[in-house]
PDB file of N, CA and C in Angstrom:
ATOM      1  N   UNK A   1      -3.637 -11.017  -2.769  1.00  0.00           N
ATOM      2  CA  UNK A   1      -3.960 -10.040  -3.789  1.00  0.00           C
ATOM      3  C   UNK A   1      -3.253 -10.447  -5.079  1.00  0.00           C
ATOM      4  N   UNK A   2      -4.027 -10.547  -6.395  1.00  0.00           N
ATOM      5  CA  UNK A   2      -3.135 -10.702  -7.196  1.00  0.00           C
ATOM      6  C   UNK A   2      -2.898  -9.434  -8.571  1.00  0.00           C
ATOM      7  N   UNK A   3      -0.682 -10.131  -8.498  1.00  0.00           N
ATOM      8  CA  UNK A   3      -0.273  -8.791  -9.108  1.00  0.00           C
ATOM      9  C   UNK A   3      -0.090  -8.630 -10.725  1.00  0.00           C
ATOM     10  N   UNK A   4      -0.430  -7.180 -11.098  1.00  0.00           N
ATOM     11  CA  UNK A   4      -0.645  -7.652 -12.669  1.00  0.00           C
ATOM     12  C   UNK A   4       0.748  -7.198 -13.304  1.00  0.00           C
ATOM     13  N   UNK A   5       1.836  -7.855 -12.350  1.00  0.00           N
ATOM     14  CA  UNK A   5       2.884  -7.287 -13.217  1.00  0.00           C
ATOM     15  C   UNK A   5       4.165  -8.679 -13.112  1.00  0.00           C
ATOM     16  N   UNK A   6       3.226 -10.037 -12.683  1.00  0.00           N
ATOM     17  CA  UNK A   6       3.578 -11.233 -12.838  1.00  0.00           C
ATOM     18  C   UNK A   6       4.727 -11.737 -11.133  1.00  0.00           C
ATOM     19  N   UNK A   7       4.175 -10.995 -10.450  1.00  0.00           N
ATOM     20  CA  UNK A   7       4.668 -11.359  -9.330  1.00  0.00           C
ATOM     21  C   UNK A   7       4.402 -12.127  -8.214  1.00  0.00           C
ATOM     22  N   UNK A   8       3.663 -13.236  -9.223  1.00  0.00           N
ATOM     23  CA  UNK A   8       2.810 -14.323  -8.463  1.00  0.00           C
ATOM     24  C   UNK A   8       1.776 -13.660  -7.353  1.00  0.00           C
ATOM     25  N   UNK A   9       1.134 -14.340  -6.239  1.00  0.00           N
ATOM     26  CA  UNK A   9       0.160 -13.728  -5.481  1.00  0.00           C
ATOM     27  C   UNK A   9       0.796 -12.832  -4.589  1.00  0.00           C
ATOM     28  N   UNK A  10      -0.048 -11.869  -4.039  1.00  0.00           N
ATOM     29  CA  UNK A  10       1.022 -10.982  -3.005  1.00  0.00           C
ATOM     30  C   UNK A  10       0.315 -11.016  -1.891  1.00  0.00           C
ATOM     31  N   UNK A  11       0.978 -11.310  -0.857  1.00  0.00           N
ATOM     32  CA  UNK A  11       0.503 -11.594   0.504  1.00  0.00           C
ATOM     33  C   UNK A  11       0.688 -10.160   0.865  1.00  0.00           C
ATOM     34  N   UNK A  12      -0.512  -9.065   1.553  1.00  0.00           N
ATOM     35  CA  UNK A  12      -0.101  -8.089   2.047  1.00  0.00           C
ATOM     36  C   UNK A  12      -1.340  -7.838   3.395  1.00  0.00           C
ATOM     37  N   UNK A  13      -0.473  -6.579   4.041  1.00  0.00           N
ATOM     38  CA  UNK A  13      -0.780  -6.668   5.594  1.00  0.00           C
ATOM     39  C   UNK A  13      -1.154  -4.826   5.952  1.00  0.00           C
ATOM     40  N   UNK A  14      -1.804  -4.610   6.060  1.00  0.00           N
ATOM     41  CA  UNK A  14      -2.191  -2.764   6.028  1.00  0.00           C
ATOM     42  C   UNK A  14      -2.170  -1.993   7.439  1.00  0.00           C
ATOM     43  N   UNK A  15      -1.604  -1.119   7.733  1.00  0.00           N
ATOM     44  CA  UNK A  15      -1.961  -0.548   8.711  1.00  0.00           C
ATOM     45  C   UNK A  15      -2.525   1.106   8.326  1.00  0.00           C
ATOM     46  N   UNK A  16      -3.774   1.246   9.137  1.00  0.00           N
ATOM     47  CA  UNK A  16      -4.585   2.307   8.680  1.00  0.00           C
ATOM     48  C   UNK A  16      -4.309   3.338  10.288  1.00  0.00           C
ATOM     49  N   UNK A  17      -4.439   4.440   9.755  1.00  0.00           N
ATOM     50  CA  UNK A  17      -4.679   5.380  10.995  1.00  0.00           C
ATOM     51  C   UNK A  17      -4.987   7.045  10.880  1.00  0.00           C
ATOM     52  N   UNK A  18      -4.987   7.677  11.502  1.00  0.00           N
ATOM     53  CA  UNK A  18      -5.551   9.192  11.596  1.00  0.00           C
ATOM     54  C   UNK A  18      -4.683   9.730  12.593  1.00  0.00           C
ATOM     55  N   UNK A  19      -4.767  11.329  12.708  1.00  0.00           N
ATOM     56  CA  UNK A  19      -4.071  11.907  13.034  1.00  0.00           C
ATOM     57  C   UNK A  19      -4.322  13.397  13.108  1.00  0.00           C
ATOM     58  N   UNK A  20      -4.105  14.308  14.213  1.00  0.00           N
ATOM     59  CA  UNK A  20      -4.289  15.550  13.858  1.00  0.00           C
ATOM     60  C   UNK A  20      -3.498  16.509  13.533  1.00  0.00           C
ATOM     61  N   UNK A  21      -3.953  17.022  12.488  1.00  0.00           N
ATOM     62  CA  UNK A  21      -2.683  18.419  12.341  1.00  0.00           C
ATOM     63  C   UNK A  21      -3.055  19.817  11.970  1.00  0.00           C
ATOM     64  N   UNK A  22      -3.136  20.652  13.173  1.00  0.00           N
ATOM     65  CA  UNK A  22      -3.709  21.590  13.446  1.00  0.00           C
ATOM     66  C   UNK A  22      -5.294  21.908  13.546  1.00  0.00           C
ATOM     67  N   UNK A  23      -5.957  21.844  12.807  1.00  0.00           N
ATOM     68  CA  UNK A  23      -7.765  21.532  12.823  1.00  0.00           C
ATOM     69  C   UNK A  23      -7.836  20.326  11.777  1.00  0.00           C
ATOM     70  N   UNK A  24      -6.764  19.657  10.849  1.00  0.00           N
ATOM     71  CA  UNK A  24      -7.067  19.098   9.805  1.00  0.00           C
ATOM     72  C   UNK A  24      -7.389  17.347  10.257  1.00  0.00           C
ATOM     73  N   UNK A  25      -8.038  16.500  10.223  1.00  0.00           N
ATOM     74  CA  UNK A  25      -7.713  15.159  10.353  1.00  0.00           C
ATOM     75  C   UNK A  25      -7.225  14.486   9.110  1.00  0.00           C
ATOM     76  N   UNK A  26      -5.867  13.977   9.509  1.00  0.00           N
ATOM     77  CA  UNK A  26      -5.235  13.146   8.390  1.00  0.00           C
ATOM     78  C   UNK A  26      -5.315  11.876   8.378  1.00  0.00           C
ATOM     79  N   UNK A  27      -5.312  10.719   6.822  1.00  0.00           N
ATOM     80  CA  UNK A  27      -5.702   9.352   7.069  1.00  0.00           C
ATOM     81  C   UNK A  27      -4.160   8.836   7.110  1.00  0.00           C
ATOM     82  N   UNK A  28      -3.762   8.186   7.149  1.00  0.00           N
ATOM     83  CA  UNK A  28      -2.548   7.546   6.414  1.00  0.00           C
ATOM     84  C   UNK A  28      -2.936   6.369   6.395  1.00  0.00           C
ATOM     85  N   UNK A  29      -2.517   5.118   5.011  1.00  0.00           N
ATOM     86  CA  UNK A  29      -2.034   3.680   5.382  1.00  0.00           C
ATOM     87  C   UNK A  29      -1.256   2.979   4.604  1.00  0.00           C
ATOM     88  N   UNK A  30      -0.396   2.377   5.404  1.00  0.00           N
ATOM     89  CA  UNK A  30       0.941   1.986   5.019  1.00  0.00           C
ATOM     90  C   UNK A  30       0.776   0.077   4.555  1.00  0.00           C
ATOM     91  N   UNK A  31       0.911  -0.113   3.276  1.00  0.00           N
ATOM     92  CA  UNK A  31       0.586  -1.243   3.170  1.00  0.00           C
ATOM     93  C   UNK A  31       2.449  -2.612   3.066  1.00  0.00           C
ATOM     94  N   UNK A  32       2.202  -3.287   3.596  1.00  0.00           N
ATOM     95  CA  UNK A  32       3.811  -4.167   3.768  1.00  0.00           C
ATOM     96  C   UNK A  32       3.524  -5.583   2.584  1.00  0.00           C
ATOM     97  N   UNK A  33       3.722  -5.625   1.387  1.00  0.00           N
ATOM     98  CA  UNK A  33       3.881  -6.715   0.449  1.00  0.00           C
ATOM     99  C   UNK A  33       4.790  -7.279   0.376  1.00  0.00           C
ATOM    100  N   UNK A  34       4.411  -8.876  -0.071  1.00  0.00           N
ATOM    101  CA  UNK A  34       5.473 -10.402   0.138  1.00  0.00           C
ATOM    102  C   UNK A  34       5.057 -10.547  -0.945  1.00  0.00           C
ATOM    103  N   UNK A  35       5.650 -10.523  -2.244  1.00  0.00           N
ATOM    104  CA  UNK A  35       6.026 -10.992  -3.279  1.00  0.00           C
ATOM    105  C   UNK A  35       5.993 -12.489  -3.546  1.00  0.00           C
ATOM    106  N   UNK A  36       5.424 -13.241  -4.200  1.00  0.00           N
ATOM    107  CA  UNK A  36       5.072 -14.935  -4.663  1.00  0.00           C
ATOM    108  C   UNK A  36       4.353 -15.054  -3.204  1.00  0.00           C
ATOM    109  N   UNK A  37       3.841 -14.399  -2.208  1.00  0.00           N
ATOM    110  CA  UNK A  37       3.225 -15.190  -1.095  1.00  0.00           C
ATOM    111  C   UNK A  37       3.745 -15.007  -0.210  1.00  0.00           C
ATOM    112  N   UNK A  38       5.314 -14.637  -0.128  1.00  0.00           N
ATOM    113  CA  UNK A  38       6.339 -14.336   0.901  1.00  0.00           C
ATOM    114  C   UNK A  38       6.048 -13.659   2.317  1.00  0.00           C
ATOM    115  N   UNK A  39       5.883 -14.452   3.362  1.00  0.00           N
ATOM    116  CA  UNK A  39       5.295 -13.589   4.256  1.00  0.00           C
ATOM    117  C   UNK A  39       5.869 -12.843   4.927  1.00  0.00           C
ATOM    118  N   UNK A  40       7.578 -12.748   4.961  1.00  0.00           N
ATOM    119  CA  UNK A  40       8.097 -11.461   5.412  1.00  0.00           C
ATOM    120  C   UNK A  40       7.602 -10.118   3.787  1.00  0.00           C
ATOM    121  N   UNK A  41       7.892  -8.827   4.547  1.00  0.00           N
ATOM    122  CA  UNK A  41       7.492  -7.786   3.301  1.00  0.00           C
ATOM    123  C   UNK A  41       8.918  -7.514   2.444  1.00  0.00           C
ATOM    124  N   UNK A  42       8.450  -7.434   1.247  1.00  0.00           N
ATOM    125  CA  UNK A  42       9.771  -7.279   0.121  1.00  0.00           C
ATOM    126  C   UNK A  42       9.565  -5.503  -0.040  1.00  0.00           C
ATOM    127  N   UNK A  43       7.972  -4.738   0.111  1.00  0.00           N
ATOM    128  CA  UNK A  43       8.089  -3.113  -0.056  1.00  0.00           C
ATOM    129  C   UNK A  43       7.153  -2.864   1.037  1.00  0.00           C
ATOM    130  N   UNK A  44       6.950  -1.516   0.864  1.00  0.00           N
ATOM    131  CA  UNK A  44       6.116  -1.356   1.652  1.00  0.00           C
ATOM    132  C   UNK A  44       5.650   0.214   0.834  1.00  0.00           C
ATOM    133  N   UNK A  45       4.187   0.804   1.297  1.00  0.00           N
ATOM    134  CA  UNK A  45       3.744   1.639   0.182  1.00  0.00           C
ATOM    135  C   UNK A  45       3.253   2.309   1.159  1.00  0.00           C
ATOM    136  N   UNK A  46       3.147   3.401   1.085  1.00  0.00           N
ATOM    137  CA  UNK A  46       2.710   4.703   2.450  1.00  0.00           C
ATOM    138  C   UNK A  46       1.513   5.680   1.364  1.00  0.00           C
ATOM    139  N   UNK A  47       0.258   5.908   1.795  1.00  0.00           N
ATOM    140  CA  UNK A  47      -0.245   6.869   0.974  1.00  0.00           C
ATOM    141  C   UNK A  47      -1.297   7.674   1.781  1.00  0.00           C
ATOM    142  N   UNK A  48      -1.365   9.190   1.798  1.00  0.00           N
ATOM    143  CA  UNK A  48      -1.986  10.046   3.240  1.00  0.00           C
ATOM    144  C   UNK A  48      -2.871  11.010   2.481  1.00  0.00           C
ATOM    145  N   UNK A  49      -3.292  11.849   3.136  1.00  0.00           N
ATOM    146  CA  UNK A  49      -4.400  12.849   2.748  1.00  0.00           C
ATOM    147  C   UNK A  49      -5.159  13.279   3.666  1.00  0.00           C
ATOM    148  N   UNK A  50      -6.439  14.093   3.173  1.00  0.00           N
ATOM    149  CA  UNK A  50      -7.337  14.379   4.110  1.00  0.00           C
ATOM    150  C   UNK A  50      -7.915  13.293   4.565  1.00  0.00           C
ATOM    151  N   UNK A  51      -8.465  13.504   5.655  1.00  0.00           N
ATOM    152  CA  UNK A  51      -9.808  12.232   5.494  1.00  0.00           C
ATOM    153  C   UNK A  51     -11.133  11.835   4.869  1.00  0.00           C
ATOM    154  N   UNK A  52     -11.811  13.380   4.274  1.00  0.00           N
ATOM    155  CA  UNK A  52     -12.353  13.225   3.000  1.00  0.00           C
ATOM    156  C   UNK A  52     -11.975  12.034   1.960  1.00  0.00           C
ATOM    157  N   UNK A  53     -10.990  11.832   1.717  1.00  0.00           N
ATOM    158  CA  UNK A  53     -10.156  11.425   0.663  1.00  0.00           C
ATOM    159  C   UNK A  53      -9.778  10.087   0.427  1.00  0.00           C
ATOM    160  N   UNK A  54     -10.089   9.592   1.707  1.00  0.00           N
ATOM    161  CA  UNK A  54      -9.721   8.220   1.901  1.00  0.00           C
ATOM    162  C   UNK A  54     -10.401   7.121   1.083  1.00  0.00           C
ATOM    163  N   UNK A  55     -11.416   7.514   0.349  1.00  0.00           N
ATOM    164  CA  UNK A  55     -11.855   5.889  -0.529  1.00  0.00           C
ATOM    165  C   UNK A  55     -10.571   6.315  -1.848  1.00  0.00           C
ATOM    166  N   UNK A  56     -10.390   7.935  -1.790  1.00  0.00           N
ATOM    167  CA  UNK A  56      -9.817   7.292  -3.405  1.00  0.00           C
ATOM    168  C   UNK A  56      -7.924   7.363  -3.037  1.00  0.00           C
ATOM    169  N   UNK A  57      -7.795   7.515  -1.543  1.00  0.00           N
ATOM    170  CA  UNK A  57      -6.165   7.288  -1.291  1.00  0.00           C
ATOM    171  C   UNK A  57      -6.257   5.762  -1.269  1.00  0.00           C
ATOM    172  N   UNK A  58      -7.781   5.037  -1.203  1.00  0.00           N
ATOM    173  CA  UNK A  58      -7.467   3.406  -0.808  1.00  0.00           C
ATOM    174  C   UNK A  58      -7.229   3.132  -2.529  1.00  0.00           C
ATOM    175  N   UNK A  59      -8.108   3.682  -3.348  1.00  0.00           N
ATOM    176  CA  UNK A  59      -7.997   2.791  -4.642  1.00  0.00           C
ATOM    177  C   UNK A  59      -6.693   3.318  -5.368  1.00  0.00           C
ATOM    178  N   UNK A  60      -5.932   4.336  -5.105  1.00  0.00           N
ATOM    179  CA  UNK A  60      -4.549   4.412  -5.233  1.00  0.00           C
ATOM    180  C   UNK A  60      -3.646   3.525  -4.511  1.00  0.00           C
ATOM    181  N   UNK A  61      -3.820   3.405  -3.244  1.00  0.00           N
ATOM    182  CA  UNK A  61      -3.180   1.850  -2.838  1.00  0.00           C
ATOM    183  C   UNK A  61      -3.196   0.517  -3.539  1.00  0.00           C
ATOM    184  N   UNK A  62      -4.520   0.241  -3.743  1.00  0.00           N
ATOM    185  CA  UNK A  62      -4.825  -0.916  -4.216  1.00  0.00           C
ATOM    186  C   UNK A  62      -3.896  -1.082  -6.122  1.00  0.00           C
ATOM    187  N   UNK A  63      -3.946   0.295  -6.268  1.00  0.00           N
ATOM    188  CA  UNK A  63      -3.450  -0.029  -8.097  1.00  0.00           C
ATOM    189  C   UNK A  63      -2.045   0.022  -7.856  1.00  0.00           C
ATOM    190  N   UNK A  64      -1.519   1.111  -6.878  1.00  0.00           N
ATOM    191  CA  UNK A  64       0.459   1.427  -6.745  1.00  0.00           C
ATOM    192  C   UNK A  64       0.516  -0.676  -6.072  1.00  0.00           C
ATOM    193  N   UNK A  65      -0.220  -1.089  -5.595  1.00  0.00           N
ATOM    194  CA  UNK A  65       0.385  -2.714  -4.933  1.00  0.00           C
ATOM    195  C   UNK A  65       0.230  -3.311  -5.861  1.00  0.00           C
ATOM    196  N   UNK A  66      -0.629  -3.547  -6.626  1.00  0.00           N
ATOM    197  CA  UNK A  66      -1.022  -4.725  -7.862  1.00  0.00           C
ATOM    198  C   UNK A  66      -0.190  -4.301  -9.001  1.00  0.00           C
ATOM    199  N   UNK A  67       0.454  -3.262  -8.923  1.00  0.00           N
ATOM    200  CA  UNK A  67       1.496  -2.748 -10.348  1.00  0.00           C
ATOM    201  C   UNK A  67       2.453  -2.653 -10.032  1.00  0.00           C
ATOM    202  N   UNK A  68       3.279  -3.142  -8.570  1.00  0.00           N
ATOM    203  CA  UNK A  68       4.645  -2.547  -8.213  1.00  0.00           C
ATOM    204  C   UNK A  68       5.085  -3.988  -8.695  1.00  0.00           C
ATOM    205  N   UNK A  69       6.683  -3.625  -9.403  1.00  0.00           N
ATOM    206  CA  UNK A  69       7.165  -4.393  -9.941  1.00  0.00           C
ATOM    207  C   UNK A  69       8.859  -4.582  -8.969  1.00  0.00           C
ATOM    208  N   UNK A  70       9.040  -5.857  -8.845  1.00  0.00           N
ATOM    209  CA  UNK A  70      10.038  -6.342  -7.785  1.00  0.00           C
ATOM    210  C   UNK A  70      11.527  -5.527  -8.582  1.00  0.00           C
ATOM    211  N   UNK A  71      12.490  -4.488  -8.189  1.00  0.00           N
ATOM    212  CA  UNK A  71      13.207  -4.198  -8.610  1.00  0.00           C
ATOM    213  C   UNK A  71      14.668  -5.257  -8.535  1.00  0.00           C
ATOM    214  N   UNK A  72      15.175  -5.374  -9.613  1.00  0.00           N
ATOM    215  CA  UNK A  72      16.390  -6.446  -9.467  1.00  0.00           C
ATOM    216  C   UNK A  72      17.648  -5.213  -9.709  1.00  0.00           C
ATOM    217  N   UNK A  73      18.574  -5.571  -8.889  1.00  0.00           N
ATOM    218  CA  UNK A  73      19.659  -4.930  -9.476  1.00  0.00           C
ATOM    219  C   UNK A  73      20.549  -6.081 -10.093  1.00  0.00           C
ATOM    220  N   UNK A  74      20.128  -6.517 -10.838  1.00  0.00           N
ATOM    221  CA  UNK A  74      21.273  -7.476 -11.389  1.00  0.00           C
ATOM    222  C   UNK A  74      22.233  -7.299 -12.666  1.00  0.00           C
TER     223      UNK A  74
END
């Protein structure tokens, strides 16, 4: 995937799933990003909702990964 906040390509890995809570079905998916290609994960990004909801919890995934910027404490 590439990131627009100069963090070379980002290798990332998604896990999707559902869930019940009380009558409601919930989506969740948790995405794990490697920074320059890195194939261990440097973050990881969690984003849930109804299941209605799920094309636009994906295109909130897709923009929070391509804009997260590598924090330095230096």
């Amino acid at each position: 995937m590439k990131s627009t906040t100069g963090q070379g390509p980002l290798r990332v890995s998604t896990l999707v799933y559902t869930y019940r809570s009380g009558s409601t079905t919930r989506w969740v998916a948790t995405r794990y990003i490697g920074f320059s290609g890195n194939k261990t994960a440097d973050a990881e990004v969690t984003v849930g909702g109804r299941l209605q909801d799920r094309a636009l919890l994906g295109t909130v995934l897709t923009k929070a990964t391509q804009s997260l910027a590598k924090w330095c404490g230096c």
